[in-house]
N, C-alpha and C. Protein backbone atom coordinates (compact mmCIF):
# COMPACT_ATOMS: atom_id res chain seq x y z
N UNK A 1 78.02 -92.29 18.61
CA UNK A 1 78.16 -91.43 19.77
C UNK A 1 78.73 -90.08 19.32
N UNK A 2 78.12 -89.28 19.95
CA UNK A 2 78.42 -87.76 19.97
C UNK A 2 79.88 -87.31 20.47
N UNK A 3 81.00 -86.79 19.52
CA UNK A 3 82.08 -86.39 19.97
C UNK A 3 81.96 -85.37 21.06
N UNK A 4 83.18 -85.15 22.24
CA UNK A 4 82.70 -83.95 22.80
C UNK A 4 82.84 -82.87 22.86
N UNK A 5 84.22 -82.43 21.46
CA UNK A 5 84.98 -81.77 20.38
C UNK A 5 82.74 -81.12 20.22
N UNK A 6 82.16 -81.82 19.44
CA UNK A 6 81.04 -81.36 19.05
C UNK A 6 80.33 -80.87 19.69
N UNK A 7 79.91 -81.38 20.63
CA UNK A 7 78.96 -81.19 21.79
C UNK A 7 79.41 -79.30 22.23
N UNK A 8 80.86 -79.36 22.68
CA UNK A 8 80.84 -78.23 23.13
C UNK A 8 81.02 -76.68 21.41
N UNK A 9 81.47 -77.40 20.44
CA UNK A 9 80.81 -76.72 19.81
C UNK A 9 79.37 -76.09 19.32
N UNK A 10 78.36 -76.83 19.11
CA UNK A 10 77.18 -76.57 19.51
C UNK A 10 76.79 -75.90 20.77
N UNK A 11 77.52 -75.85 21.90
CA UNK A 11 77.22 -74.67 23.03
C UNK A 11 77.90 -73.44 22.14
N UNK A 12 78.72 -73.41 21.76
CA UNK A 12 79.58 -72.13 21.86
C UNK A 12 78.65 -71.48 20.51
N UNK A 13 78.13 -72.32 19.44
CA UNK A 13 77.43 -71.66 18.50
C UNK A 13 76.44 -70.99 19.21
N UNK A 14 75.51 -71.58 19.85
CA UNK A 14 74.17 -71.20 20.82
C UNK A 14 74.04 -69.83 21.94
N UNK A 15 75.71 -70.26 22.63
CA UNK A 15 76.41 -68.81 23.32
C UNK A 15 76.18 -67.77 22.45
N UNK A 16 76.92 -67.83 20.79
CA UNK A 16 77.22 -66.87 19.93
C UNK A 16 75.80 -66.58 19.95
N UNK A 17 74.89 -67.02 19.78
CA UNK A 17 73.63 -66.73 19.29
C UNK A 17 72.85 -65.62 20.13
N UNK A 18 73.42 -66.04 21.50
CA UNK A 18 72.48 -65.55 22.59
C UNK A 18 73.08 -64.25 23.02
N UNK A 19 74.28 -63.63 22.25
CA UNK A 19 75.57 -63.16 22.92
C UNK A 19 74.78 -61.90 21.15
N UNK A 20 74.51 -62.11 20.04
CA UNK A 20 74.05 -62.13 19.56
C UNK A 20 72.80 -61.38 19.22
N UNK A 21 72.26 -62.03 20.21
CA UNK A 21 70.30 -61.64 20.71
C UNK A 21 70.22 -60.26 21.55
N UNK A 22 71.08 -60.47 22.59
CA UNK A 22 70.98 -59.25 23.53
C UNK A 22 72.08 -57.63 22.80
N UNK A 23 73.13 -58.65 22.15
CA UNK A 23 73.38 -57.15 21.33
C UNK A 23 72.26 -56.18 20.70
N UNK A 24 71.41 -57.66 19.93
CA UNK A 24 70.26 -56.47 19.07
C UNK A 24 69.57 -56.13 19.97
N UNK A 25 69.12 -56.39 20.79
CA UNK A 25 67.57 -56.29 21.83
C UNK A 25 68.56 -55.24 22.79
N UNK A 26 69.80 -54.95 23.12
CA UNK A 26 70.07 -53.60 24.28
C UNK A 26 70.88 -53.07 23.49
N UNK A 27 70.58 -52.54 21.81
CA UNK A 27 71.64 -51.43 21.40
C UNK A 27 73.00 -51.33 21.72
N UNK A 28 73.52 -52.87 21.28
CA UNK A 28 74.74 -53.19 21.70
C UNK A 28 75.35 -53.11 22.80
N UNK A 29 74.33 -53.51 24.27
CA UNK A 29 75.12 -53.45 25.16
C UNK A 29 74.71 -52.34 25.83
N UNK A 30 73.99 -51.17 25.27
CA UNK A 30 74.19 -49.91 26.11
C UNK A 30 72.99 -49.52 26.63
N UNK A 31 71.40 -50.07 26.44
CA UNK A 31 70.72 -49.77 27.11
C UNK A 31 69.74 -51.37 27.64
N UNK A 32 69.49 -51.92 28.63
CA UNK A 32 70.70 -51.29 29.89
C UNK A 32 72.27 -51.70 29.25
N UNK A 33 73.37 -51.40 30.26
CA UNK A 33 74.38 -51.25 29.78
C UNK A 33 74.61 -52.77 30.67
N UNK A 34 75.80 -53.73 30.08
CA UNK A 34 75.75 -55.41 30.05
C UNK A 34 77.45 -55.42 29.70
N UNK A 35 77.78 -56.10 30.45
CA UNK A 35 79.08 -56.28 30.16
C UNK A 35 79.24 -58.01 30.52
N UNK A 36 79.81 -58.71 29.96
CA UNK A 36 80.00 -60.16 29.46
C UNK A 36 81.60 -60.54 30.46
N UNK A 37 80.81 -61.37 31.27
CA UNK A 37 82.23 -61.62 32.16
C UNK A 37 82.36 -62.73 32.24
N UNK A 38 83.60 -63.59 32.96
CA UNK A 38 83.79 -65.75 33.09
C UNK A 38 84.70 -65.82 31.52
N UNK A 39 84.66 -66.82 31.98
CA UNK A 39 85.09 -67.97 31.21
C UNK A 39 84.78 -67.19 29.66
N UNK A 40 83.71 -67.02 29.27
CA UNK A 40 83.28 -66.56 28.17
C UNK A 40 84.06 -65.04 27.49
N UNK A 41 84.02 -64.33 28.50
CA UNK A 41 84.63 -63.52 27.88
C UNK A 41 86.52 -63.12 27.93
N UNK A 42 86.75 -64.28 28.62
CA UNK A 42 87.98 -64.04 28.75
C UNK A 42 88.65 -65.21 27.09
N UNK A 43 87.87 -65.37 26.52
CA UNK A 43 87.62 -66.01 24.76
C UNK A 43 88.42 -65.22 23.95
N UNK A 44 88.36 -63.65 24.61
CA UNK A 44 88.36 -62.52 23.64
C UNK A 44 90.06 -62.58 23.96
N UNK A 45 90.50 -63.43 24.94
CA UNK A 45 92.26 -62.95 25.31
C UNK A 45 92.99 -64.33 25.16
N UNK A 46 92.11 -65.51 24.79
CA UNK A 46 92.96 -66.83 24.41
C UNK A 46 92.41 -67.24 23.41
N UNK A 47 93.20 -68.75 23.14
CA UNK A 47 93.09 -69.26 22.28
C UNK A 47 91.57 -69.67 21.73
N UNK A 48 91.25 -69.85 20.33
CA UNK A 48 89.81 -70.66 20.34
C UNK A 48 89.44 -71.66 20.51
N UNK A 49 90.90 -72.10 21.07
CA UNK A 49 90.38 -73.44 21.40
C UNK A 49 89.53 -74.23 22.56
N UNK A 50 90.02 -72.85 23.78
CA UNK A 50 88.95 -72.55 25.26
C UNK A 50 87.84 -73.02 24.93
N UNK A 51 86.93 -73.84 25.17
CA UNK A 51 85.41 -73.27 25.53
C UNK A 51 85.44 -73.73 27.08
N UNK A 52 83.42 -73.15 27.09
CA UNK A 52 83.16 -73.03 28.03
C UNK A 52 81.19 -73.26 28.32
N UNK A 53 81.28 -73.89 29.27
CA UNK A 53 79.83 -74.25 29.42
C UNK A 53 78.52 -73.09 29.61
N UNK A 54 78.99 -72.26 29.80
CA UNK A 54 78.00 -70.78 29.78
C UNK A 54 78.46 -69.85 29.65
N UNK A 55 77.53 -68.54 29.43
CA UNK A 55 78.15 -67.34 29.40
C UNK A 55 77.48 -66.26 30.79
N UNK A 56 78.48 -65.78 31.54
CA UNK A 56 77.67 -64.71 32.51
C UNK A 56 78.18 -63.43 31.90
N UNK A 57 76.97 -62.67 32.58
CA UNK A 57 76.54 -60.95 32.08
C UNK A 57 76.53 -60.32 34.01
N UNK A 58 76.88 -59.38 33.69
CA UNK A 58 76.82 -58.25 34.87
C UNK A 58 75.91 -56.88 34.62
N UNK A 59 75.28 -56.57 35.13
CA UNK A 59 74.78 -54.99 34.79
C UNK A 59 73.78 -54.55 36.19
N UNK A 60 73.79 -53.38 36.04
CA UNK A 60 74.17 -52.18 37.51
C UNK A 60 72.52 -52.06 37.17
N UNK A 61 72.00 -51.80 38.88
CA UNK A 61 70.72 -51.38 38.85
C UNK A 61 70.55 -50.26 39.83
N UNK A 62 70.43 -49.17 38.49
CA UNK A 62 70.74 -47.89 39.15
C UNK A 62 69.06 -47.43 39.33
N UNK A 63 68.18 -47.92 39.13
CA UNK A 63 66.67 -47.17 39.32
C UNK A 63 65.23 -48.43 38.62
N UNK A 64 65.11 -49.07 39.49
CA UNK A 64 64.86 -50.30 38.94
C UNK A 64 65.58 -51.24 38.80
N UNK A 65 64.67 -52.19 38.51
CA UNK A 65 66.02 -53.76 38.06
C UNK A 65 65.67 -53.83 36.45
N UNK A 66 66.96 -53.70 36.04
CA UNK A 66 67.20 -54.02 34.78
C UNK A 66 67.65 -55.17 34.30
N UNK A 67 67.26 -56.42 35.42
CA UNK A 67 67.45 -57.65 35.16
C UNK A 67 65.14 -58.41 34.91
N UNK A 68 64.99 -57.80 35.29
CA UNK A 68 63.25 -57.39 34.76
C UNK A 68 63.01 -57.57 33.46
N UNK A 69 63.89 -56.55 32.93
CA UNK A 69 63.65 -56.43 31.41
C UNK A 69 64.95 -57.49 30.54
N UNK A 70 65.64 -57.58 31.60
CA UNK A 70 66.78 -58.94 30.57
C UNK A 70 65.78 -59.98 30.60
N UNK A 71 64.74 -60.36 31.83
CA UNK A 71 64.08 -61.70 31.68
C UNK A 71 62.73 -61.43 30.34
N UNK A 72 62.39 -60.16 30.01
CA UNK A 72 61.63 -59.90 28.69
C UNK A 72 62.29 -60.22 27.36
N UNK A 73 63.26 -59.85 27.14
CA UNK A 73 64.18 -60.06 26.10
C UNK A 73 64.66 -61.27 25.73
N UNK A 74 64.46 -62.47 26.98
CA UNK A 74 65.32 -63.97 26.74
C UNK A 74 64.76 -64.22 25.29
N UNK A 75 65.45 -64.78 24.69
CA UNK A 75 64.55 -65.61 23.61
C UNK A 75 63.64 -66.60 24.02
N UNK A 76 63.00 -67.15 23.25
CA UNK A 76 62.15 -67.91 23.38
C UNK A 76 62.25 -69.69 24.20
N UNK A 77 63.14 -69.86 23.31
CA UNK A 77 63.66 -71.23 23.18
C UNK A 77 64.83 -71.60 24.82
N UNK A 78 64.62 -70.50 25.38
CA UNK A 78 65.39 -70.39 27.02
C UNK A 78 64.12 -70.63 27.99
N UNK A 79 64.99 -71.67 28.94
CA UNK A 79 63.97 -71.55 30.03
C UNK A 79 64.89 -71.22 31.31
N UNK A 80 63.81 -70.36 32.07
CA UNK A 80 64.31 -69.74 33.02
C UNK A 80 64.54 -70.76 34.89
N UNK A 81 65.34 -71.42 34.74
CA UNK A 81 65.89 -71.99 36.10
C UNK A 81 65.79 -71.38 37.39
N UNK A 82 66.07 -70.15 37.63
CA UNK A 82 65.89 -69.30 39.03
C UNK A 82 66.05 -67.93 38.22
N UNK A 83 65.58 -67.40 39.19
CA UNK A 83 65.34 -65.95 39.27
C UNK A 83 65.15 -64.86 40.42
N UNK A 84 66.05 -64.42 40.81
CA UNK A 84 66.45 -64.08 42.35
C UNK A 84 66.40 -62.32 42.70
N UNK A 85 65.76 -61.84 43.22
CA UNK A 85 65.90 -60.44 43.54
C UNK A 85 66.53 -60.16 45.36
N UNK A 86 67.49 -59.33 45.35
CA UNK A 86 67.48 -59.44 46.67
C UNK A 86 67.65 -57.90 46.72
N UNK A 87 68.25 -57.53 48.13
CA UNK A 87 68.45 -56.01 48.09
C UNK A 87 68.91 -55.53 47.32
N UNK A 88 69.88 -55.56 46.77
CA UNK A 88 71.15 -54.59 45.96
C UNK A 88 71.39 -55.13 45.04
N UNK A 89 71.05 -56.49 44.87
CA UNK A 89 71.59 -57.75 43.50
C UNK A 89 70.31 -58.62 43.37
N UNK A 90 70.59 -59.10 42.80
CA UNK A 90 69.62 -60.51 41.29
C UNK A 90 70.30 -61.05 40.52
N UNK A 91 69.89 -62.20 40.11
CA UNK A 91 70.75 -63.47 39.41
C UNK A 91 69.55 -64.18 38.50
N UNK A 92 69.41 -64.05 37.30
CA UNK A 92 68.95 -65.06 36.08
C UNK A 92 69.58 -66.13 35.63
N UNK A 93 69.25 -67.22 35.88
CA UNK A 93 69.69 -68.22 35.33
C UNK A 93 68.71 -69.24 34.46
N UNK A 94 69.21 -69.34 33.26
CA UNK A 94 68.57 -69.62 32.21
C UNK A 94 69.22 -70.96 31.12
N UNK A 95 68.48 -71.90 30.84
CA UNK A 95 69.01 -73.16 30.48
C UNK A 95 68.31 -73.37 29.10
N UNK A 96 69.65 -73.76 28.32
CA UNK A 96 68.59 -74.32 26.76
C UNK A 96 69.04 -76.04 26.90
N UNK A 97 68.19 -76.63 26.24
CA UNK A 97 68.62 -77.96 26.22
C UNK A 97 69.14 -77.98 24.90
N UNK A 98 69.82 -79.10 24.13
CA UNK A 98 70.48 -79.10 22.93
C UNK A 98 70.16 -80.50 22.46
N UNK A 99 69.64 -81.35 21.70
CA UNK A 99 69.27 -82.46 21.18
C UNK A 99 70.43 -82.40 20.70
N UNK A 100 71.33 -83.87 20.46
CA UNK A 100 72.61 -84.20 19.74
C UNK A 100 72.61 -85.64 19.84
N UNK A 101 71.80 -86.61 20.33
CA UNK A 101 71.46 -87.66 19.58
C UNK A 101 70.07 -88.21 19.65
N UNK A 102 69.50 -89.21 19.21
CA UNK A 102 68.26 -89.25 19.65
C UNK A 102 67.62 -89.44 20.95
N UNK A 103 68.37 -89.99 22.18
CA UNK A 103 68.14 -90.18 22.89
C UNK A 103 68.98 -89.35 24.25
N UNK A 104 69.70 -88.37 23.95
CA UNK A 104 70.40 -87.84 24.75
C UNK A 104 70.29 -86.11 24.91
N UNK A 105 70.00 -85.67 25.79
CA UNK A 105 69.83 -84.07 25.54
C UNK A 105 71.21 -83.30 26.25
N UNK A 106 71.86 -82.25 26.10
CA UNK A 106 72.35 -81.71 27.01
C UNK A 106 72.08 -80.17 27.30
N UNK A 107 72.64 -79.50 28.17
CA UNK A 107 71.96 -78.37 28.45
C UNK A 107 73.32 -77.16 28.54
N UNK A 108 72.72 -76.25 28.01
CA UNK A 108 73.90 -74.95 28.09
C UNK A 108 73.37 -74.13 28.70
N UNK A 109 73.90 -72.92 29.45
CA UNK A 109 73.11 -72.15 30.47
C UNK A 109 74.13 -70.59 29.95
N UNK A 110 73.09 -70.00 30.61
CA UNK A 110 73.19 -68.59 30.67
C UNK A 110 73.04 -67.82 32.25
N UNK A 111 73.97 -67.28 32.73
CA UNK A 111 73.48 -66.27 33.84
C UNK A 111 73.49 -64.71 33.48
């Protein structure tokens, strides 16, 4: 059996990855401009021993939705759960599954 010491390490590698992806793909953040909020980024002010089951992103849609082009950029290996436009706001939510034994999958998410 799968420790759960492990399990949530393997999210937090996958986070790093994805945390990672969108640095290269928006010029670190600045086009569109993405700021990393929750659980995840409050990492940067405690211990490492925190984790956390996803990571959420915020970013402003000043002329267009620039959540359009975050759903171009997902990696591959993400599948997209909902995808929401409303007046003024939108919400991506995006799930990887994680194989960790043969018969058991679990899933880490992204908003």
């Amino acid at each position: 059996m799968v420790k759960h010491t492990e399990i949530m390490k393997m999210r937090e590698e996958e986070i790093g990855k994805l945390i990672h992806h969108f640095s290269r793909q928006t010029d670190g953040y600045e086009n569109p401009k993405i700021v990393t909020i929750g659980g995840y980024a409050l990492r940067a002010f405690t211990a490492l021993s925190r984790y956390t089951r996803d990571c959420d992103f915020v970013l402003k849609k000043p002329k267009g939705w620039n959540l359009d082009r975050i759903r171009k950029l997902l990696p591959k290996d993400l599948s997209i759960e909902a995808f929401e436009k409303k007046d003024n706001y939108g919400s991506l939510r995006c799930v990887k599954l994680l194989r960790v034994a043969p018969t058991k999958s679990y899933s880490t998410t992204a908003e």
